[in-house]
Protein backbone atom coordinates (compact mmCIF):
# COMPACT_ATOMS: atom_id res chain seq x y z
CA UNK A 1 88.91 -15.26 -90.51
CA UNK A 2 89.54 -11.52 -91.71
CA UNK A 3 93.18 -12.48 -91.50
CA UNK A 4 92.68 -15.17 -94.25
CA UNK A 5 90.40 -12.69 -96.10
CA UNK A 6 93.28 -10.38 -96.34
CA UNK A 7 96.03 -12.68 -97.11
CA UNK A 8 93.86 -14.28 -99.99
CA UNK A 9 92.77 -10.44 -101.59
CA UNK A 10 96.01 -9.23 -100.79
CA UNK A 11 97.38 -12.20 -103.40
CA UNK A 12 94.05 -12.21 -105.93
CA UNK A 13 94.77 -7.84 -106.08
CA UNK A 14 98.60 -7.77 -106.49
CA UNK A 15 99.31 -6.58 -109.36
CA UNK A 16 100.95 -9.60 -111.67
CA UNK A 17 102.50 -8.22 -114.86
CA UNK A 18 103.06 -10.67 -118.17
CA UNK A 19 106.12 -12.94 -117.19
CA UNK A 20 108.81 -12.91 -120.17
CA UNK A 21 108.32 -16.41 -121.31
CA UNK A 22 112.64 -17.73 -120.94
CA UNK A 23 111.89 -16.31 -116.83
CA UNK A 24 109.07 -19.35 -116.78
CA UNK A 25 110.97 -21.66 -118.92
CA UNK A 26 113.52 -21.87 -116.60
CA UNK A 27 110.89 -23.51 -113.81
CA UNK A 28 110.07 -26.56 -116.49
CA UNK A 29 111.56 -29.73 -116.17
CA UNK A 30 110.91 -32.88 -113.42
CA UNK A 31 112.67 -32.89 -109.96
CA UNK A 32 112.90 -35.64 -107.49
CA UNK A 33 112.25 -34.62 -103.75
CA UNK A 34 115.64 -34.35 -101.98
CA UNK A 35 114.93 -33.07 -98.98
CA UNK A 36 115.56 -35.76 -96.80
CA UNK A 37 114.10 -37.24 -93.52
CA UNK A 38 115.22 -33.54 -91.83
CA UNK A 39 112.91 -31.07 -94.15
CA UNK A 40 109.66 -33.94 -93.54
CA UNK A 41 111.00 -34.04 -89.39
CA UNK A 42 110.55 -30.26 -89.76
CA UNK A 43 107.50 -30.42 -91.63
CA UNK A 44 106.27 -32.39 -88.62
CA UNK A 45 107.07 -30.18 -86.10
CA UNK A 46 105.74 -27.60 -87.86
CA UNK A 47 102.44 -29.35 -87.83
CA UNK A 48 102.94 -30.55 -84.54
CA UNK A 49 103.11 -26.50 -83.35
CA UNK A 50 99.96 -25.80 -84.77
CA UNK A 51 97.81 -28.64 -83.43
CA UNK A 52 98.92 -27.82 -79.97
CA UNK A 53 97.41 -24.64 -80.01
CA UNK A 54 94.59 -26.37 -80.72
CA UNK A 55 91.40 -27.69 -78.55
CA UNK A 56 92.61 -31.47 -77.90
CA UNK A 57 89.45 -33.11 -79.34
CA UNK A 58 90.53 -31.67 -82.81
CA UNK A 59 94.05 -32.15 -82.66
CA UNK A 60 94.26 -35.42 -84.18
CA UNK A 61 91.84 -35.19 -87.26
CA UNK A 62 93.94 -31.94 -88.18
CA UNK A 63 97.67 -33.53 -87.09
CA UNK A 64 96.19 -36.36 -90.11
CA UNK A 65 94.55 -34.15 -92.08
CA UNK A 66 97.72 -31.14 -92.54
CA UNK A 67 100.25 -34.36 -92.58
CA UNK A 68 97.96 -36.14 -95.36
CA UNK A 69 97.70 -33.28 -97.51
CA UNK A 70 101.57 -31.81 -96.93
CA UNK A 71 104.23 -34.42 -97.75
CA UNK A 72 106.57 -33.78 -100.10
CA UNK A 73 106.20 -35.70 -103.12
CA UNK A 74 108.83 -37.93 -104.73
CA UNK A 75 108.63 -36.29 -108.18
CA UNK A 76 107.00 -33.32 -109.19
CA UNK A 77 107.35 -31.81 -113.08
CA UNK A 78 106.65 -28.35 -114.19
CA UNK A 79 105.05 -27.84 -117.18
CA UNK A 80 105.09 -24.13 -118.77
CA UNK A 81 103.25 -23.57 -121.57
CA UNK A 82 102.28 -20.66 -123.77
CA UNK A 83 100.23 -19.56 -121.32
CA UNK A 84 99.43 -22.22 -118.90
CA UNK A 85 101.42 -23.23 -115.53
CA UNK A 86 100.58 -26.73 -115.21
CA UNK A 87 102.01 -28.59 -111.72
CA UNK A 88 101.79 -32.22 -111.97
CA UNK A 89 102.60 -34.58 -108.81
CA UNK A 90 102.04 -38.58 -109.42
CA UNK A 91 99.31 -39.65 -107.15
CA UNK A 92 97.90 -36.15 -106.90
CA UNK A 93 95.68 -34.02 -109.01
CA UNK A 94 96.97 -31.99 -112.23
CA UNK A 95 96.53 -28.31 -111.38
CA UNK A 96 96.43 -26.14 -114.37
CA UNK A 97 96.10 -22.34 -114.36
CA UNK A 98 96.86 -19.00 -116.61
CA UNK A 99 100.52 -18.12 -115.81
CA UNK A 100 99.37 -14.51 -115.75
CA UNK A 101 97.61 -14.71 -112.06
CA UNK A 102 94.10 -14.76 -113.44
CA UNK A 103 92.26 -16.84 -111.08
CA UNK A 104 90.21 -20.32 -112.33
CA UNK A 105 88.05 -22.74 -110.45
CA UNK A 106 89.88 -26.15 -109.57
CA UNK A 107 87.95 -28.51 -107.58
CA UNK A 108 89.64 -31.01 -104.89
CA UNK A 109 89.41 -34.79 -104.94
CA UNK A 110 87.65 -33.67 -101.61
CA UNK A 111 85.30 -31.75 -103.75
CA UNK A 112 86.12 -28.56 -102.13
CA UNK A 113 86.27 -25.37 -105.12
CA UNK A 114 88.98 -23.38 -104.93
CA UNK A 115 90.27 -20.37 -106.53
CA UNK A 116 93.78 -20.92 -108.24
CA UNK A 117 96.13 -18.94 -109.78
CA UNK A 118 99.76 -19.15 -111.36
CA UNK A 119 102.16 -16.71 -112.04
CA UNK A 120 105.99 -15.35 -111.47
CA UNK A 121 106.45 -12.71 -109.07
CA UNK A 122 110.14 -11.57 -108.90
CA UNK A 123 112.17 -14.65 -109.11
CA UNK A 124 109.40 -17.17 -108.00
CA UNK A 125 107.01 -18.87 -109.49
CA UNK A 126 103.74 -19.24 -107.35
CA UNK A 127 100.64 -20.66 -107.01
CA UNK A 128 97.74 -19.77 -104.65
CA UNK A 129 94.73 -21.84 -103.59
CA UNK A 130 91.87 -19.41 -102.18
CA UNK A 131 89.06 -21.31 -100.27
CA UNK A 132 86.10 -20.42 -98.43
CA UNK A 133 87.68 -21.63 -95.54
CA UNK A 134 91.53 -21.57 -96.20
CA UNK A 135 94.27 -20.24 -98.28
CA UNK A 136 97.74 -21.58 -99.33
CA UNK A 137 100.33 -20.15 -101.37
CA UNK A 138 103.20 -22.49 -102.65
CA UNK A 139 106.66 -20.60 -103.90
CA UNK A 140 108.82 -22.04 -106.17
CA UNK A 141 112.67 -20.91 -106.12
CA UNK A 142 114.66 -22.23 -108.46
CA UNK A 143 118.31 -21.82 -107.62
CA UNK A 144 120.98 -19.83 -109.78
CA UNK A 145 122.48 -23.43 -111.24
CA UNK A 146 118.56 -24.25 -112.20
CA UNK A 147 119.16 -27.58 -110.33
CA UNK A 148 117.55 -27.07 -107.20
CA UNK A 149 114.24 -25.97 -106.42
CA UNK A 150 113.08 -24.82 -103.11
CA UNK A 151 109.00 -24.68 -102.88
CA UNK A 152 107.90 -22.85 -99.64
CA UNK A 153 104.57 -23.13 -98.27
CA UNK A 154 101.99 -20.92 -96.71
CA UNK A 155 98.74 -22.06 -95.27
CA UNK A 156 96.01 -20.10 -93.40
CA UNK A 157 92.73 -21.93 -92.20
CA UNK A 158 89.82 -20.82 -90.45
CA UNK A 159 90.50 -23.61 -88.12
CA UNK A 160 94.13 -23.62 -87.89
CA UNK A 161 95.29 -20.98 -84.67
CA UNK A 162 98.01 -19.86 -86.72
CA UNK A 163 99.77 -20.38 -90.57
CA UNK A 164 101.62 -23.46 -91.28
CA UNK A 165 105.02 -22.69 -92.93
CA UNK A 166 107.24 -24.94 -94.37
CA UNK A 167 109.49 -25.95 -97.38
CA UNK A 168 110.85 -28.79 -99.20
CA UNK A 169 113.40 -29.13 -101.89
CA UNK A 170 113.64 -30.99 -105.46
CA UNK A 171 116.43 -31.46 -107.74
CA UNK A 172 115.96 -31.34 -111.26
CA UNK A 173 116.27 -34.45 -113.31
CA UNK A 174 119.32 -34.21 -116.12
CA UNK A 175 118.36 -32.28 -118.68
């Protein structure tokens, strides 16, 4: 539990200076997942490493419940505006937040409350997720060509025996 204290101050407190708006407008556009069976295979190991360390009575509500909430989608579009970061994923709820890192309440379809923020910290865009019993961080790395983008995943639970890590990869729609 301090460990996911720390992680989620240690993102809320950094520092997050104004992003010059071309760095963000590079991030918007739509992408199509293009991963491939091997990045969700790896996603379920991944899974699978954390729910071993877990008591066996628990291990398959959170084997459903990490898989459930974790798949890459087959689109997601990136909307930057004047000051907004706005993630959109069909068949998943709109998150919206200040691209300068100030934190706003978002509420789950779960109807869990979460702290989010959005912002660009060196080359990557990011979003963070701070819970009152979890955290997750999700960067976005958009490669030199601006056709691929990588997002890489961080999650720390109270429940969870250790972070989940994992990525998947889009590629952008023609522009």
């Amino acid at each position: 539990m301090k460990r996911l204290i720390a992680l989620g101050l240690l993102a809320l407190c950094r520092p997050v200076l104004a992003a010059p708006p071309e760095r963000l407008a590079a991030f918007a556009g739509t992408y199509h997942y293009s991963g491939g069976v091997g990045e969700v295979d790896a996603l379920s190991a991944a899974i699978e490493t954390v729910v071993q360390k877990m008591n066996f009575l628990f291990r398959g509500i959170a084997r459903s419940r990490l898989k459930k909430g974790n798949q890459p989608s087959a689109e997601l579009t990136l909307v930057i505006g004047a000051d907004t970061i706005t993630v959109v994923r069909p068949g998943q709820p709109t998150v919206s937040a200040p691209s300068n890192a100030t934190p706003v309440t978002w509420t789950s379809p779960d109807g869990d409350d979460f702290q989010v923020t959005h912002g660009l910290e060196a080359d990557r865009l990011f979003q963070t997720f701070q819970g009152p019993k979890s955290f997750s961080r999700n960067d976005f790395a958009l490669s030199a060509d601006g056709l691929t983008l990588t997002i890489y995943t961080h999650i720390v639970a109270k429940r969870l025996p250790m972070p989940l890590d994992f990525h998947t990869t889009y590629r952008r729609d023609a522009r």
